[in-house]
PDB file of N, CA and C in Angstrom:
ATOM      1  N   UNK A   1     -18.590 -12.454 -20.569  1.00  0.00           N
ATOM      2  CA  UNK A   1     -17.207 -12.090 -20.363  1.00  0.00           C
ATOM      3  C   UNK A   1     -16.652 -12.838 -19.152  1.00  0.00           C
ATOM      4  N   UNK A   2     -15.700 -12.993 -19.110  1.00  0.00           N
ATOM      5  CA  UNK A   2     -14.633 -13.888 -17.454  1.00  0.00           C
ATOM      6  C   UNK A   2     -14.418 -13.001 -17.180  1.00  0.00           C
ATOM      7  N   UNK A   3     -14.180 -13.207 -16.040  1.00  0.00           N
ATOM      8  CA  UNK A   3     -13.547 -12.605 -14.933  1.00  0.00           C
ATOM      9  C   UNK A   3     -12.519 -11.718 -15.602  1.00  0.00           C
ATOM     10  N   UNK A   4     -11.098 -12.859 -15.759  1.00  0.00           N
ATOM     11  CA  UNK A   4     -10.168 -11.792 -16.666  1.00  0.00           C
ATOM     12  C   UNK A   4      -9.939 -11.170 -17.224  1.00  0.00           C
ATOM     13  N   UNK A   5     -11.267 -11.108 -18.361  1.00  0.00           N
ATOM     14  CA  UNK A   5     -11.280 -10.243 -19.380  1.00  0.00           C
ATOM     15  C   UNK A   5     -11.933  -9.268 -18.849  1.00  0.00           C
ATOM     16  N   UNK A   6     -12.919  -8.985 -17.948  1.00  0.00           N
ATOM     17  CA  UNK A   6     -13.101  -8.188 -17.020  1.00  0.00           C
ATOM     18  C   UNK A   6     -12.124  -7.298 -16.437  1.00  0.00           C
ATOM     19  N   UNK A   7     -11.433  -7.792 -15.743  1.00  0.00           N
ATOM     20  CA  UNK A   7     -10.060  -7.395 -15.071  1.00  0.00           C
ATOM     21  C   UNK A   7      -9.030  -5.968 -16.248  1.00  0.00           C
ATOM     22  N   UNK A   8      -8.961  -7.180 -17.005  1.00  0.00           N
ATOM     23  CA  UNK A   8      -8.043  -6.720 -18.420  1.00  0.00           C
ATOM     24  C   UNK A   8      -9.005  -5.084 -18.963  1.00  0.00           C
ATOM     25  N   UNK A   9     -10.490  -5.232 -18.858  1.00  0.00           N
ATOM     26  CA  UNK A   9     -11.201  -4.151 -19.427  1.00  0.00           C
ATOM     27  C   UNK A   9     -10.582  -2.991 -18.401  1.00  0.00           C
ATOM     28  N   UNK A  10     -11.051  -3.037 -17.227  1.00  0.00           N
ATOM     29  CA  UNK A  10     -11.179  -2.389 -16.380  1.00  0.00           C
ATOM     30  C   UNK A  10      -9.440  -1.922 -16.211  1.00  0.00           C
ATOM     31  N   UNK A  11      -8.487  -2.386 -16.021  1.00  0.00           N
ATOM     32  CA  UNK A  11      -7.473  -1.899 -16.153  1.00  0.00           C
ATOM     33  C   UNK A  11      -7.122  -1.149 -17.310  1.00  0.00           C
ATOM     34  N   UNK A  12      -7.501  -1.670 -18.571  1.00  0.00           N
ATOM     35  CA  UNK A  12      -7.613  -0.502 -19.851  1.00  0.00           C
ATOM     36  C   UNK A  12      -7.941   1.101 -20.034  1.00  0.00           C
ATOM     37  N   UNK A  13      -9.405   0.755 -19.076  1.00  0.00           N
ATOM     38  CA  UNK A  13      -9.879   1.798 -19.009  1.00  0.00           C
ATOM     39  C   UNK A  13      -9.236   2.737 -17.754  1.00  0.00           C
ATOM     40  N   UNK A  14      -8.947   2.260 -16.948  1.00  0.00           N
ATOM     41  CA  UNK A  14      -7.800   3.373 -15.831  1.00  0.00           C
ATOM     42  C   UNK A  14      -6.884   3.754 -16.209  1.00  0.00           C
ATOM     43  N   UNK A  15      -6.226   3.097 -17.557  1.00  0.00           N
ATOM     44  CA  UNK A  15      -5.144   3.937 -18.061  1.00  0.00           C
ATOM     45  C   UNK A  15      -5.453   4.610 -18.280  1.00  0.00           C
ATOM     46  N   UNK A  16      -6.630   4.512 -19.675  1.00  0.00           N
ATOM     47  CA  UNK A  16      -6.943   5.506 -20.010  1.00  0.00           C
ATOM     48  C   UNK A  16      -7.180   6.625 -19.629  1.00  0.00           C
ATOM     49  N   UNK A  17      -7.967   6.832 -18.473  1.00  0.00           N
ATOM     50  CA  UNK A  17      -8.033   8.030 -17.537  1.00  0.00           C
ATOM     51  C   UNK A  17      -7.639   8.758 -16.974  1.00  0.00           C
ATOM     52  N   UNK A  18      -6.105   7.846 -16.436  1.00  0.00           N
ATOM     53  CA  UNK A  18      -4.784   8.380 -16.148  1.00  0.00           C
ATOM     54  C   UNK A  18      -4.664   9.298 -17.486  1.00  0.00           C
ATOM     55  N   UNK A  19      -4.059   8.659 -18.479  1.00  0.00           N
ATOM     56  CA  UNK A  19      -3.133   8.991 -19.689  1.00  0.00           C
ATOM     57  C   UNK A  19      -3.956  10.760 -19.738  1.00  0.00           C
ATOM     58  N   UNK A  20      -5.934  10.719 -20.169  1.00  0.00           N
ATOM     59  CA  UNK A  20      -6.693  11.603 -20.118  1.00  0.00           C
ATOM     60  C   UNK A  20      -6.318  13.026 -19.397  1.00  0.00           C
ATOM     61  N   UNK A  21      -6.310  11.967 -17.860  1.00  0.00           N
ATOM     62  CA  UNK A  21      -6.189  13.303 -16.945  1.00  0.00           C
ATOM     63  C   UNK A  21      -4.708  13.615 -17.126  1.00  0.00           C
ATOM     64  N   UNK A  22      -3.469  13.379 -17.855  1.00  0.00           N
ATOM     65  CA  UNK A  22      -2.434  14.091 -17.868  1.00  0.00           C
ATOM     66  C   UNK A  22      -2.210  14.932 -18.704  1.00  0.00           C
ATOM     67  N   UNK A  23      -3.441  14.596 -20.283  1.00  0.00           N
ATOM     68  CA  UNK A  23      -3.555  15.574 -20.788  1.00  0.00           C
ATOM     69  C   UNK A  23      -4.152  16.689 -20.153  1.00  0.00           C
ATOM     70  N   UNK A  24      -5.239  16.769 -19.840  1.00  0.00           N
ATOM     71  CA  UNK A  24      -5.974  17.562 -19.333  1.00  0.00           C
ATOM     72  C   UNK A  24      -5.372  18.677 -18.346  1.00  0.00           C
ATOM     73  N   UNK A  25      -4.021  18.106 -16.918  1.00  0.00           N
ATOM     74  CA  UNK A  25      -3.166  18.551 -16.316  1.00  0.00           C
ATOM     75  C   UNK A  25      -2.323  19.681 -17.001  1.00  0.00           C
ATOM     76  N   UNK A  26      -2.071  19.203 -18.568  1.00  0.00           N
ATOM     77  CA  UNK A  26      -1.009  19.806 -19.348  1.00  0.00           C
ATOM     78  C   UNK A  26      -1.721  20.777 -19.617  1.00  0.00           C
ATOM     79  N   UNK A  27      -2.890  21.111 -20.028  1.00  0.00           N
ATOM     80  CA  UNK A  27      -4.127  22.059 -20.663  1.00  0.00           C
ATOM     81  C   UNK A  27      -4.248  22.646 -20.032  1.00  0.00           C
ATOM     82  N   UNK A  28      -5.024  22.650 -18.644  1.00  0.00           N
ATOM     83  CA  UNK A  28      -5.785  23.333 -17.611  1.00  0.00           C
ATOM     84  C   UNK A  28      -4.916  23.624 -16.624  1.00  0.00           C
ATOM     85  N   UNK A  29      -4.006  23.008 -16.590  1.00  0.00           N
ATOM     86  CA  UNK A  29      -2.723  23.420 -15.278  1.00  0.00           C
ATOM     87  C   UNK A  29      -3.397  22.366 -13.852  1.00  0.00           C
ATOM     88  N   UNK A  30      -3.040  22.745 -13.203  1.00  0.00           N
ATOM     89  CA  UNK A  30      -3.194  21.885 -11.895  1.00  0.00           C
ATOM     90  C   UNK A  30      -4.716  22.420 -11.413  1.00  0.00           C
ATOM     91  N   UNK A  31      -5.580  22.545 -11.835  1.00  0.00           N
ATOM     92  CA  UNK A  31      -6.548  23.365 -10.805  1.00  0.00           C
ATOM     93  C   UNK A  31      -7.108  22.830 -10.122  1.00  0.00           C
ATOM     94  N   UNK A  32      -7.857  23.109  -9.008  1.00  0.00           N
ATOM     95  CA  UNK A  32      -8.892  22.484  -7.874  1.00  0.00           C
ATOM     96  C   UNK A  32      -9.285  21.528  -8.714  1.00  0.00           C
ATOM     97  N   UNK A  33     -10.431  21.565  -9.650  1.00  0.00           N
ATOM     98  CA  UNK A  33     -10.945  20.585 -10.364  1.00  0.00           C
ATOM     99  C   UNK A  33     -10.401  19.631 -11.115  1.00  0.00           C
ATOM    100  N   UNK A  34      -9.272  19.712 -11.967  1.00  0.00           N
ATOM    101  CA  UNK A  34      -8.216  19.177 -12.528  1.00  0.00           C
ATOM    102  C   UNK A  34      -7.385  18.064 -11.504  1.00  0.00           C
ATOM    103  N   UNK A  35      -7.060  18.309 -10.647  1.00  0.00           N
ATOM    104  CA  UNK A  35      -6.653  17.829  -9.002  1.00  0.00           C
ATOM    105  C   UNK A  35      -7.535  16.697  -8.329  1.00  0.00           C
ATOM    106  N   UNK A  36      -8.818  17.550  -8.154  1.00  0.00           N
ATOM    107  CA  UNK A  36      -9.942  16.405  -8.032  1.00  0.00           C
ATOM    108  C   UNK A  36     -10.132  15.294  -8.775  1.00  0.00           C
ATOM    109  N   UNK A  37     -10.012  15.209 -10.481  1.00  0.00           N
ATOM    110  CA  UNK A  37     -10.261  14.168 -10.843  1.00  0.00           C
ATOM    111  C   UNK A  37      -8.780  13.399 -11.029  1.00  0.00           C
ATOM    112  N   UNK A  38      -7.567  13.947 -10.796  1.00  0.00           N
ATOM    113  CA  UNK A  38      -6.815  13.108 -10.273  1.00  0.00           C
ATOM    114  C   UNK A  38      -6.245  12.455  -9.324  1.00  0.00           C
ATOM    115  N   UNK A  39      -7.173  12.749  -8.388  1.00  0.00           N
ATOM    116  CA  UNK A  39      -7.334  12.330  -6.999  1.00  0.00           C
ATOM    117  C   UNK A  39      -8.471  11.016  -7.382  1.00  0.00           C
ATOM    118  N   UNK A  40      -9.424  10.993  -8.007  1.00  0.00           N
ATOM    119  CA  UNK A  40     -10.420  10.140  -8.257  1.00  0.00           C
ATOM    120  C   UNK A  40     -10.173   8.815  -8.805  1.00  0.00           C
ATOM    121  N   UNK A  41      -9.366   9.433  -9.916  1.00  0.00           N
ATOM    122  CA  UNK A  41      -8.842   8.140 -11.009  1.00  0.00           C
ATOM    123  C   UNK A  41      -7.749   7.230 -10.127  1.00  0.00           C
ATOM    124  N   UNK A  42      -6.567   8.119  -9.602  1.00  0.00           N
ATOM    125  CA  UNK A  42      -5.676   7.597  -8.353  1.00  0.00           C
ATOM    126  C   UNK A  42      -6.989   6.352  -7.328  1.00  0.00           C
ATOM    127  N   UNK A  43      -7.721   6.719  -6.732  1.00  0.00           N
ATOM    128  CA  UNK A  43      -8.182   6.135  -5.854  1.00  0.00           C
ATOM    129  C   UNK A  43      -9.219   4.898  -7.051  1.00  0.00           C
ATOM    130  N   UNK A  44      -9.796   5.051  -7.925  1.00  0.00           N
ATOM    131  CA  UNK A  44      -9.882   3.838  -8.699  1.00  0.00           C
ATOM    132  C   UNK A  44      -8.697   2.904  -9.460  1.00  0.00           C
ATOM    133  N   UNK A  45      -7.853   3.600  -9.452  1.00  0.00           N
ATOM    134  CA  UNK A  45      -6.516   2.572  -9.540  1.00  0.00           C
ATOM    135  C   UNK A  45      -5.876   1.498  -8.320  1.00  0.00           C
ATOM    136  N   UNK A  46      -6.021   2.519  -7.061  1.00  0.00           N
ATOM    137  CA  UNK A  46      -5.885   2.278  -5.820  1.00  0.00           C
ATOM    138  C   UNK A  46      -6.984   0.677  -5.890  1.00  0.00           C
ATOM    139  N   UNK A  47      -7.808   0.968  -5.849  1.00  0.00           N
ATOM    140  CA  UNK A  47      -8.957  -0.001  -5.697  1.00  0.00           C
ATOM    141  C   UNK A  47      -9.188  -1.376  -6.552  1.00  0.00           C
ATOM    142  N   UNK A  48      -8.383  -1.007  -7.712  1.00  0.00           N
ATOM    143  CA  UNK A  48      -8.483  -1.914  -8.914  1.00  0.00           C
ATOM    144  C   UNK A  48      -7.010  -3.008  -8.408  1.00  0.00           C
ATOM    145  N   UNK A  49      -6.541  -2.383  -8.224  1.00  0.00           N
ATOM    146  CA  UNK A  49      -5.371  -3.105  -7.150  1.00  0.00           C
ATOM    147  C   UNK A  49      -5.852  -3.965  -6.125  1.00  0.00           C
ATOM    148  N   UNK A  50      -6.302  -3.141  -4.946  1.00  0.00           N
ATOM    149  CA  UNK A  50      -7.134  -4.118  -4.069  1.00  0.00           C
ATOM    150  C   UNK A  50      -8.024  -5.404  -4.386  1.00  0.00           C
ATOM    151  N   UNK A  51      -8.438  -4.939  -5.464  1.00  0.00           N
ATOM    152  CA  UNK A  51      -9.813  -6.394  -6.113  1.00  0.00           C
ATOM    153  C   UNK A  51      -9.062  -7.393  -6.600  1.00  0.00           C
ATOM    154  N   UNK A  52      -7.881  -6.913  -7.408  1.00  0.00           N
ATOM    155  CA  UNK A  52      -6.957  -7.996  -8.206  1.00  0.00           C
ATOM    156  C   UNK A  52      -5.853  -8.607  -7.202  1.00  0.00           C
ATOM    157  N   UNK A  53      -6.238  -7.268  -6.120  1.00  0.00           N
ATOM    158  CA  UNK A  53      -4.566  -8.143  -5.751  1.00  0.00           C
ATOM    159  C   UNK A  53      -3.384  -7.701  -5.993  1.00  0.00           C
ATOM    160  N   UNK A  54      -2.184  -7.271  -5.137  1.00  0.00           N
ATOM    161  CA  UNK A  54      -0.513  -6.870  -5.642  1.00  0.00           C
ATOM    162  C   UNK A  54       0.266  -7.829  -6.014  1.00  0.00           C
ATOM    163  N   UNK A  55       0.647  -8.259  -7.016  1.00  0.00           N
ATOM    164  CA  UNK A  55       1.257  -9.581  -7.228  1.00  0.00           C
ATOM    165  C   UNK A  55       2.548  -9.502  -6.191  1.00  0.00           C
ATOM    166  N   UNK A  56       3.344  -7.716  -6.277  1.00  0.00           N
ATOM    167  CA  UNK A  56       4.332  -7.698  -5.604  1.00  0.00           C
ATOM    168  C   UNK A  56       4.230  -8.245  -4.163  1.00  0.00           C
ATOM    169  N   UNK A  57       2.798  -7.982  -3.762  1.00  0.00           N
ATOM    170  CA  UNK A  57       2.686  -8.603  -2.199  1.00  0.00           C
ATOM    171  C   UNK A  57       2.927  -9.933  -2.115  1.00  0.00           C
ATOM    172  N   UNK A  58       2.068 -10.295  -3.295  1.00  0.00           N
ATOM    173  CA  UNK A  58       1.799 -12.084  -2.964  1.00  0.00           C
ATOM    174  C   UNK A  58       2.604 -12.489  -2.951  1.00  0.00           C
ATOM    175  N   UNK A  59       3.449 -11.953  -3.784  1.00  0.00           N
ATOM    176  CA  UNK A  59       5.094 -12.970  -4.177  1.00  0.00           C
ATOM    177  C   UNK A  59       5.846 -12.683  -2.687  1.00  0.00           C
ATOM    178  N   UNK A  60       5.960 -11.708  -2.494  1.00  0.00           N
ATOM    179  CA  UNK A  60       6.633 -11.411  -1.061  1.00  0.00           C
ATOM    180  C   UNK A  60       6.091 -12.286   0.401  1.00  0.00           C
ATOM    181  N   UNK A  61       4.994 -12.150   0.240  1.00  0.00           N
ATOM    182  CA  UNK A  61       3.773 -13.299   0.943  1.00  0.00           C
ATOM    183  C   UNK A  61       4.172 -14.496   1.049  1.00  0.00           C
ATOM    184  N   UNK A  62       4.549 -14.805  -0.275  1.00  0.00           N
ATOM    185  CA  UNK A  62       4.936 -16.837  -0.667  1.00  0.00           C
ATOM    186  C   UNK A  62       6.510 -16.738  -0.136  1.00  0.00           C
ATOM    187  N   UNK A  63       7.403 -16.001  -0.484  1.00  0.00           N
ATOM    188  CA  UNK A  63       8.581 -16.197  -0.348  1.00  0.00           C
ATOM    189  C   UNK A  63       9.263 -15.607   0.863  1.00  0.00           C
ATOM    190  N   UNK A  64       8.390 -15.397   2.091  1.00  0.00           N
ATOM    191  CA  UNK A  64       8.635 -15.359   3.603  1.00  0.00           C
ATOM    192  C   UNK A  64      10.114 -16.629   3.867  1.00  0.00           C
ATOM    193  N   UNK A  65      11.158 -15.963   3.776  1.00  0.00           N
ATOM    194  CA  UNK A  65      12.100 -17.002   4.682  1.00  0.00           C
ATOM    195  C   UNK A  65      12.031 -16.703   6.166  1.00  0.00           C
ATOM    196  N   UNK A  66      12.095 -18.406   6.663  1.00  0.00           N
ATOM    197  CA  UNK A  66      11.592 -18.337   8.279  1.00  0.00           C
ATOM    198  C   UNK A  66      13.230 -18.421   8.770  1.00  0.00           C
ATOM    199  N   UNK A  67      13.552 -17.850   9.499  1.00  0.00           N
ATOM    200  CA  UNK A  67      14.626 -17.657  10.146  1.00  0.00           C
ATOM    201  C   UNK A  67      14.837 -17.951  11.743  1.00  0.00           C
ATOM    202  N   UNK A  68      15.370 -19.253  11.521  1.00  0.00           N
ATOM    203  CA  UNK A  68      15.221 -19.914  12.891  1.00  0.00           C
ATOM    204  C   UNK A  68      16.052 -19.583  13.881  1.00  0.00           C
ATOM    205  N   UNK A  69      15.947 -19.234  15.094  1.00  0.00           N
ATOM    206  CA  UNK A  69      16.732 -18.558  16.125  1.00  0.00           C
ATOM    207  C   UNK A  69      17.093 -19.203  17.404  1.00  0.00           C
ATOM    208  N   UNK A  70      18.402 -19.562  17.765  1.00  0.00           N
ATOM    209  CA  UNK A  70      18.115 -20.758  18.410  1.00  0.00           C
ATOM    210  C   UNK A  70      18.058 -20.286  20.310  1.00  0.00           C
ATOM    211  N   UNK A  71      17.435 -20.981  20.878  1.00  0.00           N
ATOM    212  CA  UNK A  71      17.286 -20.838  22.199  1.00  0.00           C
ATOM    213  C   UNK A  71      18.034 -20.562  22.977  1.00  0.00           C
ATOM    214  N   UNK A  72      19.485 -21.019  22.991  1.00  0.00           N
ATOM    215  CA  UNK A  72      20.085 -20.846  23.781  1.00  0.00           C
ATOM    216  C   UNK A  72      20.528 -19.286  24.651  1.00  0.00           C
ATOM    217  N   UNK A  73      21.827 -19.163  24.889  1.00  0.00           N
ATOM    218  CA  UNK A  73      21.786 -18.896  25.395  1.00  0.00           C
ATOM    219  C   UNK A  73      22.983 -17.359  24.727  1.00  0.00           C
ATOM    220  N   UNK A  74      23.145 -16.433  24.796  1.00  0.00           N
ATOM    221  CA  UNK A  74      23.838 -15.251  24.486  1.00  0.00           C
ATOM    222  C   UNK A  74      25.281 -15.481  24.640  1.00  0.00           C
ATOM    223  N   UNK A  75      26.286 -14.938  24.301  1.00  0.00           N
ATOM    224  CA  UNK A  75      27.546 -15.185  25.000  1.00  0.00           C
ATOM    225  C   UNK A  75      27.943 -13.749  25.360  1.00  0.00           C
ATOM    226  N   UNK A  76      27.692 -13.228  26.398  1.00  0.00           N
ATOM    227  CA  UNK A  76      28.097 -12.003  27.440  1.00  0.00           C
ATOM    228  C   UNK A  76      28.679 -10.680  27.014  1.00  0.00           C
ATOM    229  N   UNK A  77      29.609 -11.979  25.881  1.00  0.00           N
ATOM    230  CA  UNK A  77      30.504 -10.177  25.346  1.00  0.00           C
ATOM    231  C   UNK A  77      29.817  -9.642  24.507  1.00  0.00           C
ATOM    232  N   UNK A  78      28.533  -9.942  23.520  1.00  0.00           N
ATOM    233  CA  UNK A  78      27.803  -9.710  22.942  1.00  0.00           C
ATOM    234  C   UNK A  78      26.995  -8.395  23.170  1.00  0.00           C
ATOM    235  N   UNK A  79      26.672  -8.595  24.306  1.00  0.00           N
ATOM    236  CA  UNK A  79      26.062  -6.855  25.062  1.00  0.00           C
ATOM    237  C   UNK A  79      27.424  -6.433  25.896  1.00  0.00           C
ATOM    238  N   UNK A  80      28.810  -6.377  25.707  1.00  0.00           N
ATOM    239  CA  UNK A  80      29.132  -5.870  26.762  1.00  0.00           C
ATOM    240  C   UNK A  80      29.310  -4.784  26.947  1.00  0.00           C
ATOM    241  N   UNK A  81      29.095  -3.529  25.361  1.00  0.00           N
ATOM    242  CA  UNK A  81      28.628  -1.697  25.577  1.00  0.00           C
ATOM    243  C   UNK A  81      27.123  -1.363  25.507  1.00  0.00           C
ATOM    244  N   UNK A  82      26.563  -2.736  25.758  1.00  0.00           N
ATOM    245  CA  UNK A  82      24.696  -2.214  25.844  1.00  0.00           C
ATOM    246  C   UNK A  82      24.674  -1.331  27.015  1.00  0.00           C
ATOM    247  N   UNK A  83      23.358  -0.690  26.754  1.00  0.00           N
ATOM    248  CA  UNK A  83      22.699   0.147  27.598  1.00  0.00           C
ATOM    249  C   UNK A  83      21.285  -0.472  28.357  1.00  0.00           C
ATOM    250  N   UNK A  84      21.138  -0.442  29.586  1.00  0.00           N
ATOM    251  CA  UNK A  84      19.276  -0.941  29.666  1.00  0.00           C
ATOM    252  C   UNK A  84      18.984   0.304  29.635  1.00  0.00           C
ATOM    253  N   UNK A  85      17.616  -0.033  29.217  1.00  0.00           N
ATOM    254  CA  UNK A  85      16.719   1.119  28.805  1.00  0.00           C
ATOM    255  C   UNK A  85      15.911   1.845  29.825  1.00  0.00           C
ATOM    256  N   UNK A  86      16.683   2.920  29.922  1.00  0.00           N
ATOM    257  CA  UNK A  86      16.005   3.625  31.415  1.00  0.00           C
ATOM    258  C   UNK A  86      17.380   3.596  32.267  1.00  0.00           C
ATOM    259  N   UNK A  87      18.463   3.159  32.509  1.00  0.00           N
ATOM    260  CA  UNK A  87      19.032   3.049  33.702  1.00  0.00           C
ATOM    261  C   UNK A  87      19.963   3.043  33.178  1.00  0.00           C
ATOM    262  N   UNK A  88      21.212   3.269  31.789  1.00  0.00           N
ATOM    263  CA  UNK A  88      21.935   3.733  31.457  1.00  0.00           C
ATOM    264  C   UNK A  88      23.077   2.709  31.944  1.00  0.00           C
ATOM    265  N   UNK A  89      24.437   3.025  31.894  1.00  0.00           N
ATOM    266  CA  UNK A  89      25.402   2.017  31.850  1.00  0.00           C
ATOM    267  C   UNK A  89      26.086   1.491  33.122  1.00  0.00           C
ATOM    268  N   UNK A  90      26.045  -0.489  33.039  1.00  0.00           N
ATOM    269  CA  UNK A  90      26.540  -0.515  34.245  1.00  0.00           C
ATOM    270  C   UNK A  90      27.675  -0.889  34.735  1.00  0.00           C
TER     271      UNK A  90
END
């Protein structure tokens, strides 16, 4: 098997478990135990994420605009109702 198809299994099967435990939620009601294994499946989804990767991150990752700020210098009236911090208005 590849990798991907790996990937592809393993995401199959967390649905599934999800989909499972919502039946199960609907049946049994919320209970301690019921809770627990949706706390479980959550944290192997959680994880199946981590191994693959958030695409939403990566993309956000790649498409960083750098926003250049230039050195100079302020023009005065810009702060002229600032406050410093600690020592209030002067």
């Amino acid at each position: 098997m590849t990798e991907h198809h790996d990937l592809a299994s393993a995401r199959a099967a967390v649905g599934e478990l999800q989909r499972v435990v919502r039946a199960l939620t609907a049946e049994h009601g919320d209970s301690i135990d019921v809770h627990r294994l949706a706390v479980d499946v959550s944290r192997l989804s959680d994880d199946l994420r981590l191994i693959v990767g958030d695409d939403a991150l990566q993309r956000a990752a790649e498409s960083r605009e750098v926003i250049l700020v230039p050195d100079g210098d302020y023009p005065p009236e810009l702060f002229s109702d600032a406050h410093d911090e600690g020592i209030g208005r002067r």
